[in-house]
N, C-alpha and C. Protein backbone atom coordinates (compact mmCIF):
# COMPACT_ATOMS: atom_id res chain seq x y z
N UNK A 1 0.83 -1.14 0.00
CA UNK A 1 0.00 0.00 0.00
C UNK A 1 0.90 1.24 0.00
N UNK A 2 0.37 1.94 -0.75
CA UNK A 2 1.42 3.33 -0.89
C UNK A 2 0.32 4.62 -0.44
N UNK A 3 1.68 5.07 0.31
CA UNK A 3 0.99 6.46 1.31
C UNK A 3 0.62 7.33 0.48
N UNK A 4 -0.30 8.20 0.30
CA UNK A 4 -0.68 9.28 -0.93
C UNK A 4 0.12 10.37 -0.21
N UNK A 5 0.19 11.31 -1.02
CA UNK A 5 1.23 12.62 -0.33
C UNK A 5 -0.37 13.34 0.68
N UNK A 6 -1.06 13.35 -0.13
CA UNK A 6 -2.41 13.84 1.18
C UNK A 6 -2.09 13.06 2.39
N UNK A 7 -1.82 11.76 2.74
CA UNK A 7 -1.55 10.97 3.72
C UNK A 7 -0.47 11.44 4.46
N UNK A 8 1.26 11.63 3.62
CA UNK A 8 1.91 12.13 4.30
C UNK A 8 2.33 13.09 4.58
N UNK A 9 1.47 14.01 4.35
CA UNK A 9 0.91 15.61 4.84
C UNK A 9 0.40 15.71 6.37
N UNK A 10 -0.62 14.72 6.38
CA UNK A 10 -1.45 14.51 7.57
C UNK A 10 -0.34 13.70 8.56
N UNK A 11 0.62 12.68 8.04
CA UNK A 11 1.19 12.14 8.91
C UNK A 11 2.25 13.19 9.75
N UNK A 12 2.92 14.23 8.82
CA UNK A 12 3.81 15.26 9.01
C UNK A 12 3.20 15.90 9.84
N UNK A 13 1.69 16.02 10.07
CA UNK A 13 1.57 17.10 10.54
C UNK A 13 1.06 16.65 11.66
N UNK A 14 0.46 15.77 11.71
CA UNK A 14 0.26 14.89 13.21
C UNK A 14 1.95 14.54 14.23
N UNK A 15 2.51 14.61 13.24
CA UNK A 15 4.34 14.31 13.78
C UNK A 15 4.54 15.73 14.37
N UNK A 16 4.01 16.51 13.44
CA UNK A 16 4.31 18.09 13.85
C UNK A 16 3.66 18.61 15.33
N UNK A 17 2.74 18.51 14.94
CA UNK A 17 1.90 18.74 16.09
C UNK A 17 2.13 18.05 17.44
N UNK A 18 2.78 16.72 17.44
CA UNK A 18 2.98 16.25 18.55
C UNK A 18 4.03 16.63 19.18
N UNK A 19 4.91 16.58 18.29
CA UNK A 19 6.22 17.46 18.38
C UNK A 19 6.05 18.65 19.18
N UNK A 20 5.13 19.61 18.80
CA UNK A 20 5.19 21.21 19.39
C UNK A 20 4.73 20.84 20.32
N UNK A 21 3.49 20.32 20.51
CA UNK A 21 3.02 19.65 21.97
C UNK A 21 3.97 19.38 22.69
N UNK A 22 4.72 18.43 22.32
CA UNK A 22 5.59 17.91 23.34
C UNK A 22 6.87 19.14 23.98
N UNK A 23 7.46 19.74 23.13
CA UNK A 23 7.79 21.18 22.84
C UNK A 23 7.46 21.99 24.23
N UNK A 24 6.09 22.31 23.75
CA UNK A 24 5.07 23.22 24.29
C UNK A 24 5.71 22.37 26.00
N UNK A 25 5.18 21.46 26.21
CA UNK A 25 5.20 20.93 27.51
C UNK A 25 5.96 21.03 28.29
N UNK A 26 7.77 20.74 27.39
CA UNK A 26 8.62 20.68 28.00
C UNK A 26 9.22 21.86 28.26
N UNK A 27 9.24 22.82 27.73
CA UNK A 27 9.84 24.19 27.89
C UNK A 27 8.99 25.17 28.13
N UNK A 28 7.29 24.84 28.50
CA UNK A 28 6.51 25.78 28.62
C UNK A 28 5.76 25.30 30.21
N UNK A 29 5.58 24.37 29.88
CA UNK A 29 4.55 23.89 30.99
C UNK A 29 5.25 23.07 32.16
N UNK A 30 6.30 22.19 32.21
CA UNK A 30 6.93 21.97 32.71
C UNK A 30 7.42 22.33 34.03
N UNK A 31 8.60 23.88 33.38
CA UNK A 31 8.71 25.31 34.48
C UNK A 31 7.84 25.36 35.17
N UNK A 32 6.87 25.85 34.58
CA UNK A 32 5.34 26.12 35.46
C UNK A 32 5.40 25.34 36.04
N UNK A 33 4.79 24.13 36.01
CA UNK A 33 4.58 23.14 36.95
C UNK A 33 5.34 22.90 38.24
N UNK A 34 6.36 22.85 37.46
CA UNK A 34 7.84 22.76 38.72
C UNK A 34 7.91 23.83 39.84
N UNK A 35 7.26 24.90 39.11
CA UNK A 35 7.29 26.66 39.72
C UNK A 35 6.35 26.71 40.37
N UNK A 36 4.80 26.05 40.42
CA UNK A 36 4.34 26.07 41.00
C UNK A 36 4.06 25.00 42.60
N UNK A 37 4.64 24.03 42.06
CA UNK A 37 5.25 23.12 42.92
C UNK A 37 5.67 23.41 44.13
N UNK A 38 7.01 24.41 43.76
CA UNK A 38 7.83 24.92 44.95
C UNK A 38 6.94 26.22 45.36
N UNK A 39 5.83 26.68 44.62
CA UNK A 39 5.67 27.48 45.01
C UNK A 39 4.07 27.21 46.24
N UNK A 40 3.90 25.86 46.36
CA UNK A 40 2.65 25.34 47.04
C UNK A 40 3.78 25.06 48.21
N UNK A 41 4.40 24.36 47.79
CA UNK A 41 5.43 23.64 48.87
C UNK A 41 6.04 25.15 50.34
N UNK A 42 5.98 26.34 49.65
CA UNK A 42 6.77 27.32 50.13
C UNK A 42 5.50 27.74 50.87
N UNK A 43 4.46 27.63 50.10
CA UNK A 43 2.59 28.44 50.77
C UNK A 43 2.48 27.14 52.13
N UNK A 44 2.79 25.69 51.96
CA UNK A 44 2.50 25.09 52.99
C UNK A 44 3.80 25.36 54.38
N UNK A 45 4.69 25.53 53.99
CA UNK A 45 5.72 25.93 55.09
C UNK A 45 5.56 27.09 55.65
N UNK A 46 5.02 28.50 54.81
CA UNK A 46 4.56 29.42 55.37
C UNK A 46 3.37 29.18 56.44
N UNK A 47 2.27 28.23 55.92
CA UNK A 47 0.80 28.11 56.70
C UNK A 47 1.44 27.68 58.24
N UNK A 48 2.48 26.60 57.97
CA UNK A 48 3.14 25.89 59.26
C UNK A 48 3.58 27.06 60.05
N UNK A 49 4.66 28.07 59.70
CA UNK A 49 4.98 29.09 60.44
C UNK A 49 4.13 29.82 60.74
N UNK A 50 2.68 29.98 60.06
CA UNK A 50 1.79 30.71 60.51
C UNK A 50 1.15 30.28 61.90
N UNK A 51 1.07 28.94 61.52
CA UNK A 51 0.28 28.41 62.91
C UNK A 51 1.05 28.61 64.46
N UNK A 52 2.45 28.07 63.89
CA UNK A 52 3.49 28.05 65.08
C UNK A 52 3.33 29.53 65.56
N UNK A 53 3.32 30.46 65.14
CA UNK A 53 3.23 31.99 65.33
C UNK A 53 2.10 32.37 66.25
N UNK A 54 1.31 31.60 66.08
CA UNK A 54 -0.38 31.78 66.66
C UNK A 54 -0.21 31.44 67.74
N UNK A 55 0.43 30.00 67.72
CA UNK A 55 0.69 28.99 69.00
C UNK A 55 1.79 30.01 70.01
N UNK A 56 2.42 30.53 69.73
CA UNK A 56 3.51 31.17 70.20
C UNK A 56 2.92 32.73 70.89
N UNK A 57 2.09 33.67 70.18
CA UNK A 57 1.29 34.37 70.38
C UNK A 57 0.03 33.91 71.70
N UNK A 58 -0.58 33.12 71.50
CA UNK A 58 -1.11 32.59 72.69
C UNK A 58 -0.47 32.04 73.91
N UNK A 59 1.06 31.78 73.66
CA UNK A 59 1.68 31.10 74.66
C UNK A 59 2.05 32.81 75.17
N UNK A 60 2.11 34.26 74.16
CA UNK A 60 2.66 35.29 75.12
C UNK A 60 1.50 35.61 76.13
N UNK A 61 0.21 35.53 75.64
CA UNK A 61 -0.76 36.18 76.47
C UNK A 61 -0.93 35.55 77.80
N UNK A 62 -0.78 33.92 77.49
CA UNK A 62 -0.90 33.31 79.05
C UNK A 62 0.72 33.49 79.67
N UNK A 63 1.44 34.20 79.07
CA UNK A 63 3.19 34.50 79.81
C UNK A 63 2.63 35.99 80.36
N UNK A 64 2.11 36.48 79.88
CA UNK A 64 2.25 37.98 80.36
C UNK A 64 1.27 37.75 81.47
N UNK A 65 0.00 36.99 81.35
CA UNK A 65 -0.52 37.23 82.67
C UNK A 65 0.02 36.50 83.71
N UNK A 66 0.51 35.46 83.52
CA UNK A 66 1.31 34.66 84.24
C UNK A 66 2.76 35.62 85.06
N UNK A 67 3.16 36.87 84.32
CA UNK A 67 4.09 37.54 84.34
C UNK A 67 3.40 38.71 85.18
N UNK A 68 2.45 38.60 84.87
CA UNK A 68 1.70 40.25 85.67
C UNK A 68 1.48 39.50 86.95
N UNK A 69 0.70 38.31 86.73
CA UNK A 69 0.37 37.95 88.57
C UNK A 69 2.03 37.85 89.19
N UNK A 70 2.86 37.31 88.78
CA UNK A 70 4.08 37.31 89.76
C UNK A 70 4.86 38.45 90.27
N UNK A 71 4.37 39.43 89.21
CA UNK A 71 4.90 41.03 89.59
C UNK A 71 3.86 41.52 90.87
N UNK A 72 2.63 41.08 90.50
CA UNK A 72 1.79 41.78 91.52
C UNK A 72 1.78 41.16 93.04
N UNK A 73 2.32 39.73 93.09
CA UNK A 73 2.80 39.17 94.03
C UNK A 73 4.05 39.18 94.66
N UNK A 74 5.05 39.78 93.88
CA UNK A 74 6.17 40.18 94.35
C UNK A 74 6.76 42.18 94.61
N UNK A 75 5.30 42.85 94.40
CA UNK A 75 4.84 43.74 94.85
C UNK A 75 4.52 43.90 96.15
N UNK A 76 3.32 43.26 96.44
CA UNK A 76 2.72 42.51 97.15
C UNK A 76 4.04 42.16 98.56
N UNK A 77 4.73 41.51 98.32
CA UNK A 77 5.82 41.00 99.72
C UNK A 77 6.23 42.58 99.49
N UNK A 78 6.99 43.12 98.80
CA UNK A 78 7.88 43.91 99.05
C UNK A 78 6.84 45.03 99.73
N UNK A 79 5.88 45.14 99.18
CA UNK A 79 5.62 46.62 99.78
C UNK A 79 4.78 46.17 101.40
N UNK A 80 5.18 44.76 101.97
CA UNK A 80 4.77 44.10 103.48
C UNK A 80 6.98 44.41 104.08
N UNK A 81 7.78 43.97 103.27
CA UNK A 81 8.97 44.06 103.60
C UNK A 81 9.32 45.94 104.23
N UNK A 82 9.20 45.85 105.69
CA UNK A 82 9.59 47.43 105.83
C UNK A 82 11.47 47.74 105.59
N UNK A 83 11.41 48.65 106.09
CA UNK A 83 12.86 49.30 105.92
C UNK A 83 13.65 49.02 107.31
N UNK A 84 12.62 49.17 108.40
CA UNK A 84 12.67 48.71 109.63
C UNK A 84 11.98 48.10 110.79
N UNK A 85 11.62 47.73 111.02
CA UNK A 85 10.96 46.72 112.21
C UNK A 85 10.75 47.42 113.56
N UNK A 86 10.00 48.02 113.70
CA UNK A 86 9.29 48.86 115.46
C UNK A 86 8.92 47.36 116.11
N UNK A 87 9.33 46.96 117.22
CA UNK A 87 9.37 46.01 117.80
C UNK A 87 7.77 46.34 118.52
N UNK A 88 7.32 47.39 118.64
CA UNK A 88 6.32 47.61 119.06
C UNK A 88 5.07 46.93 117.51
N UNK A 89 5.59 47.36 116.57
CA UNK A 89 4.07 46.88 115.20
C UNK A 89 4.28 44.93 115.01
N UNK A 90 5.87 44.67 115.68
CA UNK A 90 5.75 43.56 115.24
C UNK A 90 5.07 42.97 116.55
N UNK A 91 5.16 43.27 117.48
CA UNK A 91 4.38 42.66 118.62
C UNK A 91 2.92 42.65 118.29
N UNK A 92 2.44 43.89 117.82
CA UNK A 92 0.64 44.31 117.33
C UNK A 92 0.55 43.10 116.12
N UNK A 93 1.71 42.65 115.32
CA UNK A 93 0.93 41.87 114.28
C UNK A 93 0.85 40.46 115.04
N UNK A 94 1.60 40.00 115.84
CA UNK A 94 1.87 38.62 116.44
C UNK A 94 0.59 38.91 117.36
N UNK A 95 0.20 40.02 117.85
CA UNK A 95 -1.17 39.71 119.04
C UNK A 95 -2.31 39.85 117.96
N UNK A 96 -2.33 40.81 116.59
CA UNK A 96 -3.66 40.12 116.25
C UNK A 96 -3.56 39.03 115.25
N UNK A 97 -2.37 38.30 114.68
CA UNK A 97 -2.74 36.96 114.66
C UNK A 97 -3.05 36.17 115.28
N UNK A 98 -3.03 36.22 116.77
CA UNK A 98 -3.14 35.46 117.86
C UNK A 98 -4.82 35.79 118.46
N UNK A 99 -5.08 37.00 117.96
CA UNK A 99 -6.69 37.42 117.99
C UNK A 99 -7.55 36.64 117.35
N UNK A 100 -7.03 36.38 116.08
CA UNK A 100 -7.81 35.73 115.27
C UNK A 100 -7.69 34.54 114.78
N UNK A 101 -6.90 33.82 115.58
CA UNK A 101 -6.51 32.80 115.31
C UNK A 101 -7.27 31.92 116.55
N UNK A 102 -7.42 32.37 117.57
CA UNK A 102 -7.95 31.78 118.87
C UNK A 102 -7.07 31.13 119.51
N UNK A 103 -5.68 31.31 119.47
CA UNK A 103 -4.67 30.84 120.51
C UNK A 103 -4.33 31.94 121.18
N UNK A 104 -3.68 31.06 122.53
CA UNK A 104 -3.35 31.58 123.73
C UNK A 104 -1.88 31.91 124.16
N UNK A 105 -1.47 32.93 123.96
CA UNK A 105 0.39 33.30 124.10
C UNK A 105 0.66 33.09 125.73
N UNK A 106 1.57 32.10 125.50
CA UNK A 106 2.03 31.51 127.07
C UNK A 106 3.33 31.75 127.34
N UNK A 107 4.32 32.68 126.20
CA UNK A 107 5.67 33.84 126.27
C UNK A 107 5.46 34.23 125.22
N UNK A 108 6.58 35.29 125.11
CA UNK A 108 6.98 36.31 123.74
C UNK A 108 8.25 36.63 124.76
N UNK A 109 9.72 36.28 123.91
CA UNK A 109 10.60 37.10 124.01
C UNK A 109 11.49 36.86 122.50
N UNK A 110 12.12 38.30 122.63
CA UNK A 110 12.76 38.86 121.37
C UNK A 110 14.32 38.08 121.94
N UNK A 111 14.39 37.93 120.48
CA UNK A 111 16.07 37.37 120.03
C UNK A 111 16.88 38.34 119.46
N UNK A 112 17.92 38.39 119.72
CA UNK A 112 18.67 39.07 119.13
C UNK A 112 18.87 39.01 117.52
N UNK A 113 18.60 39.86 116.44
CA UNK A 113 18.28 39.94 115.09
C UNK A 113 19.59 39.13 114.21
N UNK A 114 19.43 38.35 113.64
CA UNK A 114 20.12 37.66 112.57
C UNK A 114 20.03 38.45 110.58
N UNK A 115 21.21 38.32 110.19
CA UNK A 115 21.45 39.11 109.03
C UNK A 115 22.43 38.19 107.81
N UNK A 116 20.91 37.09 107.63
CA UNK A 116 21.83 36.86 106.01
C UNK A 116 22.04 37.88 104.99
N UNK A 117 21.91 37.31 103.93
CA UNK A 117 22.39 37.84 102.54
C UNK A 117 21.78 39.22 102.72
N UNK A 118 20.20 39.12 101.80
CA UNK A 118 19.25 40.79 101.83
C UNK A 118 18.70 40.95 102.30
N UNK A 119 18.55 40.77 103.60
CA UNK A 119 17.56 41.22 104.55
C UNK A 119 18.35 41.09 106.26
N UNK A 120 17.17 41.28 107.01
CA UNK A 120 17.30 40.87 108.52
C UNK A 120 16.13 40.56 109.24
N UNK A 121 17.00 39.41 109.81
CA UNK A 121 15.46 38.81 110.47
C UNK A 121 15.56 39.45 112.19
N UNK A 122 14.27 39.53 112.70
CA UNK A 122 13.88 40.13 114.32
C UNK A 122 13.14 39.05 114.66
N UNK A 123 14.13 37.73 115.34
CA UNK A 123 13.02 36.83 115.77
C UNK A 123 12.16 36.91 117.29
N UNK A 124 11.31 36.53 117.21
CA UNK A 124 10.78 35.80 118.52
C UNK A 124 10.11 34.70 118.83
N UNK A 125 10.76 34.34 120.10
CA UNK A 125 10.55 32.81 120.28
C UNK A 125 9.17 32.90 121.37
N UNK A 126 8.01 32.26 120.79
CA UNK A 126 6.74 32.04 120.95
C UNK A 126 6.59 31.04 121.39
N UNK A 127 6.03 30.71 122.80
CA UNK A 127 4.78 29.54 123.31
C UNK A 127 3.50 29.40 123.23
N UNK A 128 2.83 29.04 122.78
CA UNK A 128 1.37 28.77 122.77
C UNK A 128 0.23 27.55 123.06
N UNK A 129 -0.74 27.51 123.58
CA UNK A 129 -1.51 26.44 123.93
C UNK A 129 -2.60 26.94 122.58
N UNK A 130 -2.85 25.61 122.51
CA UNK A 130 -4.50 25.86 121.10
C UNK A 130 -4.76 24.53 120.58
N UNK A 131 -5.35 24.48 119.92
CA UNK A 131 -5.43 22.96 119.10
C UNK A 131 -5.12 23.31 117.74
N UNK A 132 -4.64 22.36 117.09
CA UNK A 132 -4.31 21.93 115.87
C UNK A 132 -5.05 23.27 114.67
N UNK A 133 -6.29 23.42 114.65
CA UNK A 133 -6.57 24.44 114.17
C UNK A 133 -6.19 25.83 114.53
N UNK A 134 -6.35 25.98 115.72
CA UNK A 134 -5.77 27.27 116.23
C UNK A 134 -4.55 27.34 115.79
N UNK A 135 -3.36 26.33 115.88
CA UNK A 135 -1.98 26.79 115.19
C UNK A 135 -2.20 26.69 113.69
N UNK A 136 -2.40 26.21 113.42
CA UNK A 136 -2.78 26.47 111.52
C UNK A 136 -2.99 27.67 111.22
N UNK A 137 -4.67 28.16 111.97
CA UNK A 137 -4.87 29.19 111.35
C UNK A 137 -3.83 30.28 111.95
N UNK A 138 -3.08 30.35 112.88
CA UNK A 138 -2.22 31.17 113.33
C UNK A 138 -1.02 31.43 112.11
N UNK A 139 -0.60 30.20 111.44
CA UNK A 139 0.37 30.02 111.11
C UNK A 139 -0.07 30.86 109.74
N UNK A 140 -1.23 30.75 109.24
CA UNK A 140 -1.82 31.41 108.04
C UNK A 140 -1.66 32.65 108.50
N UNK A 141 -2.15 33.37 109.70
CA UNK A 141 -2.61 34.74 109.82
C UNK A 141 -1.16 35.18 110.00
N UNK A 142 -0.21 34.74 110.40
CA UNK A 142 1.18 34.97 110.45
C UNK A 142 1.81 35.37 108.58
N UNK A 143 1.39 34.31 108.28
CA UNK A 143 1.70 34.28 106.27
C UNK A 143 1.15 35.92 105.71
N UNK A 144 -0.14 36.05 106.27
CA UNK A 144 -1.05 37.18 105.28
C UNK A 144 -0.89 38.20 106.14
N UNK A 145 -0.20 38.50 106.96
CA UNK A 145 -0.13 39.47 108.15
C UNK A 145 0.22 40.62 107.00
N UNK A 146 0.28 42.69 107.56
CA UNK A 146 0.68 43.52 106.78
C UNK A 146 1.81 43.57 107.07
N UNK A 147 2.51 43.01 107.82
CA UNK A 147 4.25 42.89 108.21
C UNK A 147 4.85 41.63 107.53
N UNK A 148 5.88 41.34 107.06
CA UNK A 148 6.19 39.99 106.58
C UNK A 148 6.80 39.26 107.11
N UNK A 149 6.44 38.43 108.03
CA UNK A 149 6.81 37.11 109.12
C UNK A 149 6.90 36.25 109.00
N UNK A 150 7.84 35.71 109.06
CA UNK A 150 8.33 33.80 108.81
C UNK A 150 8.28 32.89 110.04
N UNK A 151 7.84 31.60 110.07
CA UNK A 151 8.25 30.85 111.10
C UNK A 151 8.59 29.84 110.91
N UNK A 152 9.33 29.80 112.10
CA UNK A 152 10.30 28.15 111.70
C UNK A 152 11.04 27.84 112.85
N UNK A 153 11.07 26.77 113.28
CA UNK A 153 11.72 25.63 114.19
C UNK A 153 10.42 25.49 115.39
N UNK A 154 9.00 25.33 114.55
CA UNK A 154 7.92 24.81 115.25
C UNK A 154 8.18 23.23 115.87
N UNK A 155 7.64 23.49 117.10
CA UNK A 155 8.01 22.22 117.76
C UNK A 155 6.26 22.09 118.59
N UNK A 156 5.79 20.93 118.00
CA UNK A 156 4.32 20.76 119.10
C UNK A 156 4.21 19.64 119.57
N UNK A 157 3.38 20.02 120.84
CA UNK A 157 3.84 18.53 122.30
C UNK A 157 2.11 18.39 122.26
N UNK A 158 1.79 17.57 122.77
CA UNK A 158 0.61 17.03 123.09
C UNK A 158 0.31 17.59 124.97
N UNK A 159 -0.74 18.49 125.02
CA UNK A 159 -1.05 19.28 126.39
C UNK A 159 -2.15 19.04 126.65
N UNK A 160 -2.58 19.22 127.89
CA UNK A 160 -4.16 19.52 128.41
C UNK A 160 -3.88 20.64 129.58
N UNK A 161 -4.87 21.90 129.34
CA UNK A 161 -5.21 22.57 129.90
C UNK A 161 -6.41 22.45 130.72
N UNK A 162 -6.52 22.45 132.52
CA UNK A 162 -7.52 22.36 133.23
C UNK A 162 -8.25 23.53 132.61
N UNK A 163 -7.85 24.66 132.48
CA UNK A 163 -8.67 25.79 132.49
C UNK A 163 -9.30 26.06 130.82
N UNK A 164 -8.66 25.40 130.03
CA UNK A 164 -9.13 25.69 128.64
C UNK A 164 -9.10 23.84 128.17
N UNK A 165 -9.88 23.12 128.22
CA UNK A 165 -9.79 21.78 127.86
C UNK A 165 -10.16 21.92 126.48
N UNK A 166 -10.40 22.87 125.52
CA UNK A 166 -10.30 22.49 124.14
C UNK A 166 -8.88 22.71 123.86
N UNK A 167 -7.97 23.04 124.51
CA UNK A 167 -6.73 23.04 123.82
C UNK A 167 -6.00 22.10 124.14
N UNK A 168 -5.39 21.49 123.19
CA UNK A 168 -4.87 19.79 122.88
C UNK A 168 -3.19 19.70 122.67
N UNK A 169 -2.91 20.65 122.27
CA UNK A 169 -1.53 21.08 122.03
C UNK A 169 -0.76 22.30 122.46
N UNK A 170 0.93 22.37 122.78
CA UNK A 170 1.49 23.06 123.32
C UNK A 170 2.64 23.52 122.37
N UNK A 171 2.75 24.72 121.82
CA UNK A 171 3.59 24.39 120.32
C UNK A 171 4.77 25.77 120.89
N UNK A 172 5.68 25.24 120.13
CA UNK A 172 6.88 26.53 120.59
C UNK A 172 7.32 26.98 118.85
N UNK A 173 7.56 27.91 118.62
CA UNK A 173 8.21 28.25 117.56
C UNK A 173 8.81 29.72 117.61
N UNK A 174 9.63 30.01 116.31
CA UNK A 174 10.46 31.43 116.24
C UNK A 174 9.31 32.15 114.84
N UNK A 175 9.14 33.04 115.55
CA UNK A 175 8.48 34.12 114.58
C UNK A 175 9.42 35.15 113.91
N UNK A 176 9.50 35.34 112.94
CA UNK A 176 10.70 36.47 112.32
C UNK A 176 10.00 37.81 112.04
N UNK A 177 10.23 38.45 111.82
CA UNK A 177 10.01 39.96 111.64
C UNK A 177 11.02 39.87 110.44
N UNK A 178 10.74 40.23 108.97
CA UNK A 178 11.58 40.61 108.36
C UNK A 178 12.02 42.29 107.76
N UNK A 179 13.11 42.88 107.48
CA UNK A 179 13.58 44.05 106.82
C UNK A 179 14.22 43.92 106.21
N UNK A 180 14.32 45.12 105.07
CA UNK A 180 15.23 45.07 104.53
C UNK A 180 16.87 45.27 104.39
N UNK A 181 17.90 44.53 104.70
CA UNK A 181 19.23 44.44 105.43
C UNK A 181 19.58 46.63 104.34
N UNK A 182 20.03 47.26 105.58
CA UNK A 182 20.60 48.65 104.94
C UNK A 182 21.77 48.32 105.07
């Protein structure tokens, strides 16, 4: 069978055409493709940094309030921390914790003041009768007092009082008075 030249006109040009197609693809569409590729790939790494950014942004808002309450709490001590200690206001805060606490002061004497690092402590060494609640809540009203008072080297014995039989315990401890060391 012999090709007519009409035939290999049409074959040329079907050759042709596939040709530019193919052409077309490789040097036209290709790029593109490739270009857009990196350019989805670059939109999904951005979306990722977007999110992380968000995540990071929400982690400042719960830092800053997290950051504001510790300022306002370390406000808070300092402006209870005096400059100096009137042995007279620290006695008024130790009798109305002891007001409201419902224990019974059985001594108060002052120690001679100790001076670590930034500060100075004004202790006094405290006896008391009360029960278990009564020193608790003492020990709280001591914590929230407007003076800033520490205690420590609590020691409690098991007591009975004829005259007060709800009190169950006999507790000794050092109350501090703190300032700021000048």
């Amino acid at each position: 069978m012999k090709i007519t030249p009409l035939q290999q006109y049409l074959i040329l040009g079907a050759l042709a055409f596939l040709g530019i197609v193919f052409l077309f693809y490789q040097f036209l569409l290709k790029p593109i493709n490739a270009k857009i590729d990196t350019l989805q790939s670059t939109l999904n790494q951005k979306k990722q940094d977007l999110e992380a950014a968000k995540a990071m942004v929400a982690k400042y808002v719960e830092f800053k309030k997290e950051a504001d309450s510790i300022q306002r709490e370390l406000e808070w001590y300092q402006n209870r921390i005096p400059q100096t200690i009137d042995k007279t206001k620290f006695l008024e805060a130790i009798s109305f914790a002891q007001s409201r606490s419902g224990i019974v002061l059985t001594s108060l004497t002052f120690q001679s003041p100790t001076t670590p690092k930034d500060y100075t402590e004004v202790p006094a060494s405290i006896r008391l009768n009360s029960d278990f609640g009564g020193l608790v809540n003492f020990l709280y009203q001591t914590s929230t007092s407007n003076l800033f008072m520490t205690v420590r080297d609590l020691t409690v014995t098991p007591a009975f009082a004829a005259d007060h039989p709800n009190f169950t315990i006999q507790a000794q401890m050092v109350v501090s008075g703190i300032e700021v060391k000048q």
